[in-house]
PDB file of N, CA and C in Angstrom:
ATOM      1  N   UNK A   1    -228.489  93.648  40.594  1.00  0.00           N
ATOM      2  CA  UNK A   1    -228.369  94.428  39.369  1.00  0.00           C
ATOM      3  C   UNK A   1    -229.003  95.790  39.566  1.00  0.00           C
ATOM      4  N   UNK A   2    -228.471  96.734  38.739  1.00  0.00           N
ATOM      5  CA  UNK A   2    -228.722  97.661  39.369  1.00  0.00           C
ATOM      6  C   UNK A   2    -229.286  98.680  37.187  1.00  0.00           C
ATOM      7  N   UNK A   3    -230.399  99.711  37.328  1.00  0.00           N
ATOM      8  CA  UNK A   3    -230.468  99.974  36.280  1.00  0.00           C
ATOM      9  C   UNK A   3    -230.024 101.732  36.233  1.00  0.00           C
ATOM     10  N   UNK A   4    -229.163 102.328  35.188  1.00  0.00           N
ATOM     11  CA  UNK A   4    -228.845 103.561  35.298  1.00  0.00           C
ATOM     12  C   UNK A   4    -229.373 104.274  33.775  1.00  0.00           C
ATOM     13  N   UNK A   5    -230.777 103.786  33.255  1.00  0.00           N
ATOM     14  CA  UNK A   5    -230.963 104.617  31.829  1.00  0.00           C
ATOM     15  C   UNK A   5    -230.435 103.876  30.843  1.00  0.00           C
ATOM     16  N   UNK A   6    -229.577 104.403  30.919  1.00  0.00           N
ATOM     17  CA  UNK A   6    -228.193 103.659  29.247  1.00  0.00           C
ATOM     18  C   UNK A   6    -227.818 102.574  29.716  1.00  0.00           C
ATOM     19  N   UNK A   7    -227.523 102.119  30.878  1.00  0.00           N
ATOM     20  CA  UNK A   7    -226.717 101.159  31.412  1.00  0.00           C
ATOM     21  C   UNK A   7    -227.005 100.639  32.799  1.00  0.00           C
ATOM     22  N   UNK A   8    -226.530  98.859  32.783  1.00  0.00           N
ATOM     23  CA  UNK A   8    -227.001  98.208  33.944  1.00  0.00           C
ATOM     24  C   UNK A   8    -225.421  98.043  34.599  1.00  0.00           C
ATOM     25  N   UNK A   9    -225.458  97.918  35.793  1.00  0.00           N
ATOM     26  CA  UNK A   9    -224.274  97.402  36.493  1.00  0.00           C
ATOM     27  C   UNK A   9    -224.838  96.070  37.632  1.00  0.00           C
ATOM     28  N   UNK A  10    -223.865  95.289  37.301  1.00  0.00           N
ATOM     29  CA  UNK A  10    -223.958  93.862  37.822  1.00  0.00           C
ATOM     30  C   UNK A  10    -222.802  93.304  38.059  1.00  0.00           C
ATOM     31  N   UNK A  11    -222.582  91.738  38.029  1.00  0.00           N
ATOM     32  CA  UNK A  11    -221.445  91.448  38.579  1.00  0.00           C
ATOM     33  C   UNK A  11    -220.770  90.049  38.304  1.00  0.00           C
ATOM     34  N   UNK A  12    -220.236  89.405  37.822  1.00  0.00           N
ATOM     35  CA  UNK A  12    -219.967  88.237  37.151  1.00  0.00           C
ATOM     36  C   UNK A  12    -219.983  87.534  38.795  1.00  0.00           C
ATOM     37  N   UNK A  13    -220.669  86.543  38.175  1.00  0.00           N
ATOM     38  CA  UNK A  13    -220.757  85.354  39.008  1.00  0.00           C
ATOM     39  C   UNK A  13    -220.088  83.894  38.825  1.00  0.00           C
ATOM     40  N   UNK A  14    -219.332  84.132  37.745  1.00  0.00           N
ATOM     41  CA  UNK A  14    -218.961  83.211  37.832  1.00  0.00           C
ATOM     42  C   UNK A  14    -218.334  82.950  36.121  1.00  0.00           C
ATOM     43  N   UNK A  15    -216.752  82.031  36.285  1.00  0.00           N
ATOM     44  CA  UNK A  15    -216.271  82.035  35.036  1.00  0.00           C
ATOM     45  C   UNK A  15    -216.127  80.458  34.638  1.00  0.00           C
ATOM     46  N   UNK A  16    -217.205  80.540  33.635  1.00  0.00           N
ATOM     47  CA  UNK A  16    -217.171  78.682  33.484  1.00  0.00           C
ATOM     48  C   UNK A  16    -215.928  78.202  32.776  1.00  0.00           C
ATOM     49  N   UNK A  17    -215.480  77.148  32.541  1.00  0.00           N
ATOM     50  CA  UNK A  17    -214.459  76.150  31.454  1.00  0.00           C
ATOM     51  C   UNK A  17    -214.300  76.812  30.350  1.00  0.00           C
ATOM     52  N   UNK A  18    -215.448  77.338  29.551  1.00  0.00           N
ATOM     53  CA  UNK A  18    -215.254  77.474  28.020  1.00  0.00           C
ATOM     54  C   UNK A  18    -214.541  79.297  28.542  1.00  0.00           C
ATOM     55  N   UNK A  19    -214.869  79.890  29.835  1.00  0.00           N
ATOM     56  CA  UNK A  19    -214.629  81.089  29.509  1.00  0.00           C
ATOM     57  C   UNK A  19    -215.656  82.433  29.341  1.00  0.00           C
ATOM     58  N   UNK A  20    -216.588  81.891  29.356  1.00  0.00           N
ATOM     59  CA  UNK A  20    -218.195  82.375  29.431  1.00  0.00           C
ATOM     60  C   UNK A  20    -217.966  83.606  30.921  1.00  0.00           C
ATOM     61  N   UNK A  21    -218.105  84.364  30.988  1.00  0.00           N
ATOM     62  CA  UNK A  21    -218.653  85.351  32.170  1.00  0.00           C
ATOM     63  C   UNK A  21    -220.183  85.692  32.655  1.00  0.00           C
ATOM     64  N   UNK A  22    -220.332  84.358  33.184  1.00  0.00           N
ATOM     65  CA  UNK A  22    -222.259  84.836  33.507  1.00  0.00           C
ATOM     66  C   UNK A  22    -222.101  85.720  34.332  1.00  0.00           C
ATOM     67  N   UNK A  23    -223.175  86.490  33.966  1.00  0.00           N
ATOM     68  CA  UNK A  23    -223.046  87.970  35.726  1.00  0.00           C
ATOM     69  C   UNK A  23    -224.509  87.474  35.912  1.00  0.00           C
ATOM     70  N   UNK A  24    -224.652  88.710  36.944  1.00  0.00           N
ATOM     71  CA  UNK A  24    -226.053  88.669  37.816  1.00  0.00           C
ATOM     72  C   UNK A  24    -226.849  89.431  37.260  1.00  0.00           C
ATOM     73  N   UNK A  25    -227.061  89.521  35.585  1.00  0.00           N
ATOM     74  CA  UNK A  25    -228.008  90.178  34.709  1.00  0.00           C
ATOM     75  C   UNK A  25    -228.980  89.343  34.112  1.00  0.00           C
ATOM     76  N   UNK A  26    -229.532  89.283  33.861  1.00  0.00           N
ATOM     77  CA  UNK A  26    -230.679  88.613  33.355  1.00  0.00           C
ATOM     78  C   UNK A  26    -231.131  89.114  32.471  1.00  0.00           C
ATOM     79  N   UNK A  27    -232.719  88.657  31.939  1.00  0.00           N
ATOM     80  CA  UNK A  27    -233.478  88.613  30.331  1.00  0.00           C
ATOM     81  C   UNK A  27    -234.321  89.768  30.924  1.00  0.00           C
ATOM     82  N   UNK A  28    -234.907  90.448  32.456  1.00  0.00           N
ATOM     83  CA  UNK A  28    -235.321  91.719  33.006  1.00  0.00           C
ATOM     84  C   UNK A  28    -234.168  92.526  32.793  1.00  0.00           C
ATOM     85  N   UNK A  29    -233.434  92.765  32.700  1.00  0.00           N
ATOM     86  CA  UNK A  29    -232.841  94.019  32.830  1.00  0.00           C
ATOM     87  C   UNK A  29    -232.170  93.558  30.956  1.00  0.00           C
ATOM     88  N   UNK A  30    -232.365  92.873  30.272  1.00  0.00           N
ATOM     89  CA  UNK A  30    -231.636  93.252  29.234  1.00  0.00           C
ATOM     90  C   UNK A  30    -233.015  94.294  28.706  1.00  0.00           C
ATOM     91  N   UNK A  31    -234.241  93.671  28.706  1.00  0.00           N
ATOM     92  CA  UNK A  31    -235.386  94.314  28.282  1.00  0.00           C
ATOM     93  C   UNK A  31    -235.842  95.698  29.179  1.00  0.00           C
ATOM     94  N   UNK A  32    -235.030  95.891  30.365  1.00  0.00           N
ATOM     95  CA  UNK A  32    -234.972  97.430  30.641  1.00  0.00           C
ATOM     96  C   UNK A  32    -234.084  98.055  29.435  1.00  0.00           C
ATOM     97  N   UNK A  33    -233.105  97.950  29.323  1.00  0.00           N
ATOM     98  CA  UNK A  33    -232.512  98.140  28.133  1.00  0.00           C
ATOM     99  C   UNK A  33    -233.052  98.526  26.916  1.00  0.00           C
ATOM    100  N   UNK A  34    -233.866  97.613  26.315  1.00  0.00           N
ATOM    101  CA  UNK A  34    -234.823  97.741  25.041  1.00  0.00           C
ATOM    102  C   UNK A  34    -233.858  96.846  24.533  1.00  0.00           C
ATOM    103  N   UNK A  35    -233.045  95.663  24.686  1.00  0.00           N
ATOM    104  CA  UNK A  35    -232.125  95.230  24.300  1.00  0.00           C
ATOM    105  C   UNK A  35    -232.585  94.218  22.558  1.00  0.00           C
ATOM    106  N   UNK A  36    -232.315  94.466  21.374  1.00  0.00           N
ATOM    107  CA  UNK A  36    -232.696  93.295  20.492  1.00  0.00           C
ATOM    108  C   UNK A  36    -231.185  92.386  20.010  1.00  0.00           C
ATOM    109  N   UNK A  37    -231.477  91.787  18.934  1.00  0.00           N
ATOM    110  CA  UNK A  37    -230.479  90.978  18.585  1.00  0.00           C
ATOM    111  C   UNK A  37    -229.752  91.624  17.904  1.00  0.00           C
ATOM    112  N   UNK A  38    -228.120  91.685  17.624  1.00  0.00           N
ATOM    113  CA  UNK A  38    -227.396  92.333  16.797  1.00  0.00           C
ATOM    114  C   UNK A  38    -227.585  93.782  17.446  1.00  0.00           C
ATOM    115  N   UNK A  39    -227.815  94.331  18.269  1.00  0.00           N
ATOM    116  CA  UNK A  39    -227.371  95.936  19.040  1.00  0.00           C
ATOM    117  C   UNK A  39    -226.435  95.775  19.382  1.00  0.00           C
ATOM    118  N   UNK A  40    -225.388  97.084  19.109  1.00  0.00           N
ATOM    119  CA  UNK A  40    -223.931  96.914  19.498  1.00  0.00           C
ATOM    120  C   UNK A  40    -224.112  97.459  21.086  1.00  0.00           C
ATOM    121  N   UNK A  41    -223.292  96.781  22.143  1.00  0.00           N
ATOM    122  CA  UNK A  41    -223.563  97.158  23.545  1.00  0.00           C
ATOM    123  C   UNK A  41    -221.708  97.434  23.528  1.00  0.00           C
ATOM    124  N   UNK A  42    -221.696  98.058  25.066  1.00  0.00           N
ATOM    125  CA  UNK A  42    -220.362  98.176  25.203  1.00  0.00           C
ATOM    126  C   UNK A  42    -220.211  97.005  26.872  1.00  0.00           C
ATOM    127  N   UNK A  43    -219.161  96.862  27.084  1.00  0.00           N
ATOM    128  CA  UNK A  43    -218.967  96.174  28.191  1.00  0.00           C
ATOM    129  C   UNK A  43    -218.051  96.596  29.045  1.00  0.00           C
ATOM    130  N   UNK A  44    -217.929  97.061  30.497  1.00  0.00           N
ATOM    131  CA  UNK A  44    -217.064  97.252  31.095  1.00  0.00           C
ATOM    132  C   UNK A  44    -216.394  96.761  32.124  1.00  0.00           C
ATOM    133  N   UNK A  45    -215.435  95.708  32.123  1.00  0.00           N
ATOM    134  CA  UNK A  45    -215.097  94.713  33.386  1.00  0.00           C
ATOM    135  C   UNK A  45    -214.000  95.147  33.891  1.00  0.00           C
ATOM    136  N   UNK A  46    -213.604  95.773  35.280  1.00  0.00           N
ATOM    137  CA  UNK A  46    -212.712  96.548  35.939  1.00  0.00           C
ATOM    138  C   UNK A  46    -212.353  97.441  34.981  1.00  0.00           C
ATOM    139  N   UNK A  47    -210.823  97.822  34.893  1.00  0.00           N
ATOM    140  CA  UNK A  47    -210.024  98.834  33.994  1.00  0.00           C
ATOM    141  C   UNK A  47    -210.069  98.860  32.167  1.00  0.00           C
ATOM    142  N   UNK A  48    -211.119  97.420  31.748  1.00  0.00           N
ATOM    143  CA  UNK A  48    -211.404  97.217  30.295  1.00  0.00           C
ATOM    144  C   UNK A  48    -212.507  97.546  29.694  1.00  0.00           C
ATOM    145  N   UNK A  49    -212.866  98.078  28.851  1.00  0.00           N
ATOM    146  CA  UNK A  49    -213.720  98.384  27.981  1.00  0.00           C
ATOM    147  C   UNK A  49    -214.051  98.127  26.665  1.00  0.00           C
ATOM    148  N   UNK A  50    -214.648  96.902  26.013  1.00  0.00           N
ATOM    149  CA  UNK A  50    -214.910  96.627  24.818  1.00  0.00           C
ATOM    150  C   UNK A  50    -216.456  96.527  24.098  1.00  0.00           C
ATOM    151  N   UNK A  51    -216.233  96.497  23.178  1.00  0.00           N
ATOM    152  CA  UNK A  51    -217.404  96.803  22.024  1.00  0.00           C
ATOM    153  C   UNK A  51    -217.942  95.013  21.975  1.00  0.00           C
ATOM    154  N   UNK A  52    -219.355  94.391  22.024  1.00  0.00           N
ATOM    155  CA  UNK A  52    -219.601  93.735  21.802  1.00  0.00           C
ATOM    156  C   UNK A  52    -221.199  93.662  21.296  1.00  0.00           C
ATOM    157  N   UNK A  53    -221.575  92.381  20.859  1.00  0.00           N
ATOM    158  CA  UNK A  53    -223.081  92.432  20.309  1.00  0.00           C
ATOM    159  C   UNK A  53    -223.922  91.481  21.093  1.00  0.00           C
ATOM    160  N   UNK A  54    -225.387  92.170  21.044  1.00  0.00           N
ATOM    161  CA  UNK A  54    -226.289  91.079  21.839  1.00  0.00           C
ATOM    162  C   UNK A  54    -227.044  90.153  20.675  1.00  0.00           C
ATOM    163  N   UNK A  55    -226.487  89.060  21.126  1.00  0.00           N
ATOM    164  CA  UNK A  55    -227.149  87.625  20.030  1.00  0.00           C
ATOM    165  C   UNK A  55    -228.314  87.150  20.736  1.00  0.00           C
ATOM    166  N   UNK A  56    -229.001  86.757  19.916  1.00  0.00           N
ATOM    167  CA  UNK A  56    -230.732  85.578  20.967  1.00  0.00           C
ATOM    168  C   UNK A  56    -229.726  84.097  21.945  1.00  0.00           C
ATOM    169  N   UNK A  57    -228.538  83.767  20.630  1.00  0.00           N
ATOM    170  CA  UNK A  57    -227.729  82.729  21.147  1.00  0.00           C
ATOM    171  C   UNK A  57    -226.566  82.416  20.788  1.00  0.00           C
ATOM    172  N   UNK A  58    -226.065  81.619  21.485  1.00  0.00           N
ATOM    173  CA  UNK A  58    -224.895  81.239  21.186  1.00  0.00           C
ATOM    174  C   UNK A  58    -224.654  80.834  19.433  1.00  0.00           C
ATOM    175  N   UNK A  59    -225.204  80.086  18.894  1.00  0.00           N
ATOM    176  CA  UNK A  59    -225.480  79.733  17.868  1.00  0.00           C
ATOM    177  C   UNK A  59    -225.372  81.133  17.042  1.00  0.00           C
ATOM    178  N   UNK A  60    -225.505  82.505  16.998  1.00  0.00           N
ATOM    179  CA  UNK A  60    -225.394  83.287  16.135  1.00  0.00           C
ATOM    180  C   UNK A  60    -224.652  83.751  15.997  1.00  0.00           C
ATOM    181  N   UNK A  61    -223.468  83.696  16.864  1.00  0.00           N
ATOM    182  CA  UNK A  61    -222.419  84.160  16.746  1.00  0.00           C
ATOM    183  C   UNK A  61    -221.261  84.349  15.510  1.00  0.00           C
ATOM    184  N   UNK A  62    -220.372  85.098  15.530  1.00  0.00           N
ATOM    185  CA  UNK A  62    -219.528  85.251  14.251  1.00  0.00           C
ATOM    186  C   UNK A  62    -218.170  84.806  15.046  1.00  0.00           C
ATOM    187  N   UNK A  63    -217.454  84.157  14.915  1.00  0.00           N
ATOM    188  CA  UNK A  63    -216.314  83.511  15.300  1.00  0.00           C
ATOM    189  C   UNK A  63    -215.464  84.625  15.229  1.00  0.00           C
ATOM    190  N   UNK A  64    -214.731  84.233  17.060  1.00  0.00           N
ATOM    191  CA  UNK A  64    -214.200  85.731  17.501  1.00  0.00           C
ATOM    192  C   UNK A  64    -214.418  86.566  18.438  1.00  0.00           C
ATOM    193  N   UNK A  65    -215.974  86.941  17.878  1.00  0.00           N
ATOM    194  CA  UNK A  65    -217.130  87.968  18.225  1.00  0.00           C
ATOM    195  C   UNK A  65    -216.841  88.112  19.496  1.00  0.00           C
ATOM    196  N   UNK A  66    -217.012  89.262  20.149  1.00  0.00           N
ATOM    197  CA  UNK A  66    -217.459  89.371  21.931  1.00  0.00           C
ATOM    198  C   UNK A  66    -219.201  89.411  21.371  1.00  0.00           C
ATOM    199  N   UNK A  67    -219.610  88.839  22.497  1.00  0.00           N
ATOM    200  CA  UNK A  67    -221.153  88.981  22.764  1.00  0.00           C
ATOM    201  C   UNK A  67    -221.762  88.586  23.816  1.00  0.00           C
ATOM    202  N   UNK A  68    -222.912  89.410  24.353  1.00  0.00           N
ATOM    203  CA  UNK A  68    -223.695  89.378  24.631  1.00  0.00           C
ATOM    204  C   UNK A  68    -225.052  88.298  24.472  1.00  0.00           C
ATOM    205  N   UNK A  69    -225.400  87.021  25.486  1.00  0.00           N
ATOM    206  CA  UNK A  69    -226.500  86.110  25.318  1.00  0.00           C
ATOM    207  C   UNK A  69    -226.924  86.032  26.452  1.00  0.00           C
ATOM    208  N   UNK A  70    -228.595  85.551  26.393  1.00  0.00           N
ATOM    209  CA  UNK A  70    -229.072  85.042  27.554  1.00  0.00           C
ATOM    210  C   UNK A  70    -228.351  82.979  27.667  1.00  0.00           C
ATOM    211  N   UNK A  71    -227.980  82.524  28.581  1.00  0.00           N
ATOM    212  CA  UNK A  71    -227.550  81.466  28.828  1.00  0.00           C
ATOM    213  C   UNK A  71    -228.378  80.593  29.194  1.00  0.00           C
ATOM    214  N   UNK A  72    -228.359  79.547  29.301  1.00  0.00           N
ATOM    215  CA  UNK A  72    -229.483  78.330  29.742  1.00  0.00           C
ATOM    216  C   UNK A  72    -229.760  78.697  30.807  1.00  0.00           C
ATOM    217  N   UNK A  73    -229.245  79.634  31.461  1.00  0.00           N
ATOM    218  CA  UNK A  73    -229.410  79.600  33.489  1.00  0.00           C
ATOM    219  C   UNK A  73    -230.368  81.409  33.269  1.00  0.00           C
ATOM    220  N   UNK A  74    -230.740  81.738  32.367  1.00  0.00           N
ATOM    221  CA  UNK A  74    -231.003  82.592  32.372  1.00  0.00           C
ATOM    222  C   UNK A  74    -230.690  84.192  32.640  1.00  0.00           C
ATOM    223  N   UNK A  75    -229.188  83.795  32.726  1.00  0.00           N
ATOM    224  CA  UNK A  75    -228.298  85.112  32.924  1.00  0.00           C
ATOM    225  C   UNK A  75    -227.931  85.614  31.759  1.00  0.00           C
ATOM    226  N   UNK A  76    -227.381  86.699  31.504  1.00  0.00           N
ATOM    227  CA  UNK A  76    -226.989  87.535  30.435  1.00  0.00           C
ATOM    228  C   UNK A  76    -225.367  86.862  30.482  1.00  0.00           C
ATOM    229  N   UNK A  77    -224.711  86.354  29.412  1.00  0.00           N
ATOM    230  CA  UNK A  77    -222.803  86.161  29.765  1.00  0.00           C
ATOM    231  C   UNK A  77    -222.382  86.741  28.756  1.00  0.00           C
ATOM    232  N   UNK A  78    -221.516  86.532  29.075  1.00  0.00           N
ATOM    233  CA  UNK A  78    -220.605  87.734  27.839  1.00  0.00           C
ATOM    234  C   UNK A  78    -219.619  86.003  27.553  1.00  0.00           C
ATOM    235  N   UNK A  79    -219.746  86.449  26.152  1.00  0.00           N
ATOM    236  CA  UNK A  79    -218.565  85.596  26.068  1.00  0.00           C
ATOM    237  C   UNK A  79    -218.240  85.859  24.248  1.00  0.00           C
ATOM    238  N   UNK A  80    -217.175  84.999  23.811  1.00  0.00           N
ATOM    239  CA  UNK A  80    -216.359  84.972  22.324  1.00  0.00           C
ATOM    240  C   UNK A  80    -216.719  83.663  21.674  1.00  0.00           C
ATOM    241  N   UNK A  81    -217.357  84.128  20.512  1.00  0.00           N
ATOM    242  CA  UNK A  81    -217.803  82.215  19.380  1.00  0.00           C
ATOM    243  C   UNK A  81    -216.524  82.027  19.563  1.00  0.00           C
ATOM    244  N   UNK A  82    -216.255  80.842  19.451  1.00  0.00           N
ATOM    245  CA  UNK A  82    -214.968  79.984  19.194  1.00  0.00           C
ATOM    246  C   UNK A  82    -213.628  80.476  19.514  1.00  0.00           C
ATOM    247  N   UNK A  83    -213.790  80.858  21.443  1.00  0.00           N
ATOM    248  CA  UNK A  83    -212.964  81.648  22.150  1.00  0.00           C
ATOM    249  C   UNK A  83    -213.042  81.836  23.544  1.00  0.00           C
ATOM    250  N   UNK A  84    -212.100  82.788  24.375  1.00  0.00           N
ATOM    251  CA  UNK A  84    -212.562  82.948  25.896  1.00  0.00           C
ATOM    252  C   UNK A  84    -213.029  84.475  26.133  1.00  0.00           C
ATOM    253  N   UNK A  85    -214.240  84.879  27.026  1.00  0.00           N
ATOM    254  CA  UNK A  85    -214.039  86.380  26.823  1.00  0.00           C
ATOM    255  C   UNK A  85    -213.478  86.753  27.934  1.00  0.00           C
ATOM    256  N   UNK A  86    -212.912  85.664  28.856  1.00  0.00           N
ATOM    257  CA  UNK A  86    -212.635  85.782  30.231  1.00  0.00           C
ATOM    258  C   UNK A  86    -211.034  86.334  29.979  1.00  0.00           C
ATOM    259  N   UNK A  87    -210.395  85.801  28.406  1.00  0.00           N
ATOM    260  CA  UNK A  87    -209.366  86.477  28.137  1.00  0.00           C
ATOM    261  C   UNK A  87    -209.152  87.866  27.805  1.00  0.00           C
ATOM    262  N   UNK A  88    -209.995  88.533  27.151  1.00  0.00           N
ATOM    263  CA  UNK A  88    -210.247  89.441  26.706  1.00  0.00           C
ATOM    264  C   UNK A  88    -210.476  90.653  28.192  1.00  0.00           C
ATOM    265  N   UNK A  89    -210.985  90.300  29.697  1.00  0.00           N
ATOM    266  CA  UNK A  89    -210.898  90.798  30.340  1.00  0.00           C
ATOM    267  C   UNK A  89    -209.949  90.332  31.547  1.00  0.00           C
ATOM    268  N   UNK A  90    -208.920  91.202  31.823  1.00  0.00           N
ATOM    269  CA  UNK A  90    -208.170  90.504  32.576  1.00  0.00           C
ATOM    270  C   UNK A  90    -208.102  90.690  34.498  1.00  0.00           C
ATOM    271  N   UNK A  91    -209.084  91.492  34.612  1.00  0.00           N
ATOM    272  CA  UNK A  91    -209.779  91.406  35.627  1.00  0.00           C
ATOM    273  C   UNK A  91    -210.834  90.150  36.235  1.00  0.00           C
ATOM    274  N   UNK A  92    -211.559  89.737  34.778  1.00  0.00           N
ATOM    275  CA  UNK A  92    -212.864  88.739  35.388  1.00  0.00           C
ATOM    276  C   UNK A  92    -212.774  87.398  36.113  1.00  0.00           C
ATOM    277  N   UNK A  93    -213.799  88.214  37.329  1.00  0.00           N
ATOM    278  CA  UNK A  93    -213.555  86.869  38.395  1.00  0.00           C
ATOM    279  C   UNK A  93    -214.679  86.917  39.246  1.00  0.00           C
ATOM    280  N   UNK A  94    -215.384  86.009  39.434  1.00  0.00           N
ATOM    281  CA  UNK A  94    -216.488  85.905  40.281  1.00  0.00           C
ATOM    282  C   UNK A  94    -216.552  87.333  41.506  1.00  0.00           C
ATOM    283  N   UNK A  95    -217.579  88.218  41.325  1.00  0.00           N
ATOM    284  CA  UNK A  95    -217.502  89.470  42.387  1.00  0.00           C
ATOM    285  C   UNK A  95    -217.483  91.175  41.590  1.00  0.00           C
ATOM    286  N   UNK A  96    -216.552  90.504  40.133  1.00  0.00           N
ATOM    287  CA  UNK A  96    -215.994  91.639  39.955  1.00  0.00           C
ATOM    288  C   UNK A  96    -217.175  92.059  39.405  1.00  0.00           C
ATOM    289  N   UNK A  97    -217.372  93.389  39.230  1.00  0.00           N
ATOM    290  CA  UNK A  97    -217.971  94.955  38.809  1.00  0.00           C
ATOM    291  C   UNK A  97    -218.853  94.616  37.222  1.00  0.00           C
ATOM    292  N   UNK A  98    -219.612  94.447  36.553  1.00  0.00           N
ATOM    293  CA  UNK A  98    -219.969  94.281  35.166  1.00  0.00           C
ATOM    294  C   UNK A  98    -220.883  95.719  34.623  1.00  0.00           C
ATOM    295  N   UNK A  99    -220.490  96.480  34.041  1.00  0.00           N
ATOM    296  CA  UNK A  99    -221.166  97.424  33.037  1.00  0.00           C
ATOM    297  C   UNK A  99    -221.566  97.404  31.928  1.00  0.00           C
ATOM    298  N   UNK A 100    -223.002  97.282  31.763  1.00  0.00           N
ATOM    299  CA  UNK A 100    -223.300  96.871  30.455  1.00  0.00           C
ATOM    300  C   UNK A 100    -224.407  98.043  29.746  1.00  0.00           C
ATOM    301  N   UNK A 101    -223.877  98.864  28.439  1.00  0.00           N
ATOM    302  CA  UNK A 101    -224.735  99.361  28.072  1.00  0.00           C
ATOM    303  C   UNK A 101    -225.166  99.206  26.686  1.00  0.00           C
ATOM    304  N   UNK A 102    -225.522 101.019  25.603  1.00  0.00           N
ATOM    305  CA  UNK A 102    -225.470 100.981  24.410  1.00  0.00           C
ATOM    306  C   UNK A 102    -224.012 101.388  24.346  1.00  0.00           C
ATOM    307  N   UNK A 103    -223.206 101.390  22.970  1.00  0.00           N
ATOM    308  CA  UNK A 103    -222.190 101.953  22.924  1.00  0.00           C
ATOM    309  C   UNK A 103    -222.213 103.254  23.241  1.00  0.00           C
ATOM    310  N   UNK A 104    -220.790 103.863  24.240  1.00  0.00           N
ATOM    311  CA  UNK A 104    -220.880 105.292  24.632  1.00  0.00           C
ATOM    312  C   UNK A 104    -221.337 105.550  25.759  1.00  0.00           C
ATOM    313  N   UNK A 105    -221.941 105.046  26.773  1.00  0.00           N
ATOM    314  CA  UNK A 105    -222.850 105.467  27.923  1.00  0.00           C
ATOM    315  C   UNK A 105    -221.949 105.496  28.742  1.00  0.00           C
ATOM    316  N   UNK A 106    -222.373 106.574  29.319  1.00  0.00           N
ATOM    317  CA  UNK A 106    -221.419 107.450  30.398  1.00  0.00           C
ATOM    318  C   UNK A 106    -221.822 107.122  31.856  1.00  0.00           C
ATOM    319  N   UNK A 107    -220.383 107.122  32.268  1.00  0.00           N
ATOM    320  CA  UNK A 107    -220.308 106.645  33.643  1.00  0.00           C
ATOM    321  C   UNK A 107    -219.255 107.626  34.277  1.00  0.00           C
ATOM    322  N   UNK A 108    -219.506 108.791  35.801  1.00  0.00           N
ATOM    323  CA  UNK A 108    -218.646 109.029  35.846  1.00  0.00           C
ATOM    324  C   UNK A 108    -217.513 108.266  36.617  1.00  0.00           C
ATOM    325  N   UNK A 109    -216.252 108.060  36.535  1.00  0.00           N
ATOM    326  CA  UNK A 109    -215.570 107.584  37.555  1.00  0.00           C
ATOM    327  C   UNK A 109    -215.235 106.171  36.153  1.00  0.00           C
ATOM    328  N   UNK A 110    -216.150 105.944  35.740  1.00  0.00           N
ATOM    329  CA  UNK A 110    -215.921 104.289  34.743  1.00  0.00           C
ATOM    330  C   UNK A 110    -214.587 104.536  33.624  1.00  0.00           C
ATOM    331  N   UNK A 111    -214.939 103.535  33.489  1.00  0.00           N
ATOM    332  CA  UNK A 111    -213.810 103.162  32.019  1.00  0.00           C
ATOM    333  C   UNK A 111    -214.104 103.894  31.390  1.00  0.00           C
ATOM    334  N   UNK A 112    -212.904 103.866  30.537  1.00  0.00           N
ATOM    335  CA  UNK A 112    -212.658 105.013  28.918  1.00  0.00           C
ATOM    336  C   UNK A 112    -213.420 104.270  28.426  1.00  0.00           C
ATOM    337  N   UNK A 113    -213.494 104.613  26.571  1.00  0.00           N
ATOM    338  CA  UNK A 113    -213.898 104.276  25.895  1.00  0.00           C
ATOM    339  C   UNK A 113    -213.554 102.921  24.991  1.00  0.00           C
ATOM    340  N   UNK A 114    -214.418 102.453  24.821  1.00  0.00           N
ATOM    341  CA  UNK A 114    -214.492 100.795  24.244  1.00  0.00           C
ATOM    342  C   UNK A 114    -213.482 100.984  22.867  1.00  0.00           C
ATOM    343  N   UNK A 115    -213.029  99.812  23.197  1.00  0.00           N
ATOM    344  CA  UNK A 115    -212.208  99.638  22.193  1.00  0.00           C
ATOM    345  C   UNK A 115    -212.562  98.216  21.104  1.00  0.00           C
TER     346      UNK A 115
END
């Protein structure tokens, strides 16, 4: 993992059953961040860019939701309450690229803007 100010870059490690995208971020680099619960973050997985929120857990989620949690394994995953977020990116696959910031943080060369 790597830290750039606004934003961490990391790397999904892996796409479980439900659809979950754990990367190689963790509960250190969300708190480089200043990361709390309910901050809107943006996410960037290859050529996609979406708007999501950081929850304490799974459990807070709003059905739908993209978000942001720490996981039992202690990684940061991105994933959708009562959904896949692995759909939502159609790149994600163990290796690929993960950008995670506040909404807006600039990258040159990165994805447009979150949608």
């Amino acid at each position: 993992a790597e830290f750039f100010g606004d934003h961490l870059r990391g790397e999904i490690v892996h796409v479980d059953r439900f659809g979950n995208l754990q990367t190689s971020l963790g509960r250190a680099e969300a708190e480089l961040l200043e990361l709390s619960p309910g901050d809107r973050l943006e996410i960037r997985v290859g050529g996609t860019a979406l708007k999501a929120v950081f929850r304490q857990s799974y459990a807070f989620g709003v059905p739908g939701e993209l978000e942001v949690v720490e996981d039992s394994h202690g990684s940061l995953a991105i994933s959708v309450n009562l959904g896949r977020a692995a759909g939502r990116f159609p790149e994600a696959a163990a290796g690929t690229q993960v950008l995670l910031g506040r909404e807006g943080f600039a990258v040159e060369g990165g994805a447009g803007r979150a949608g």
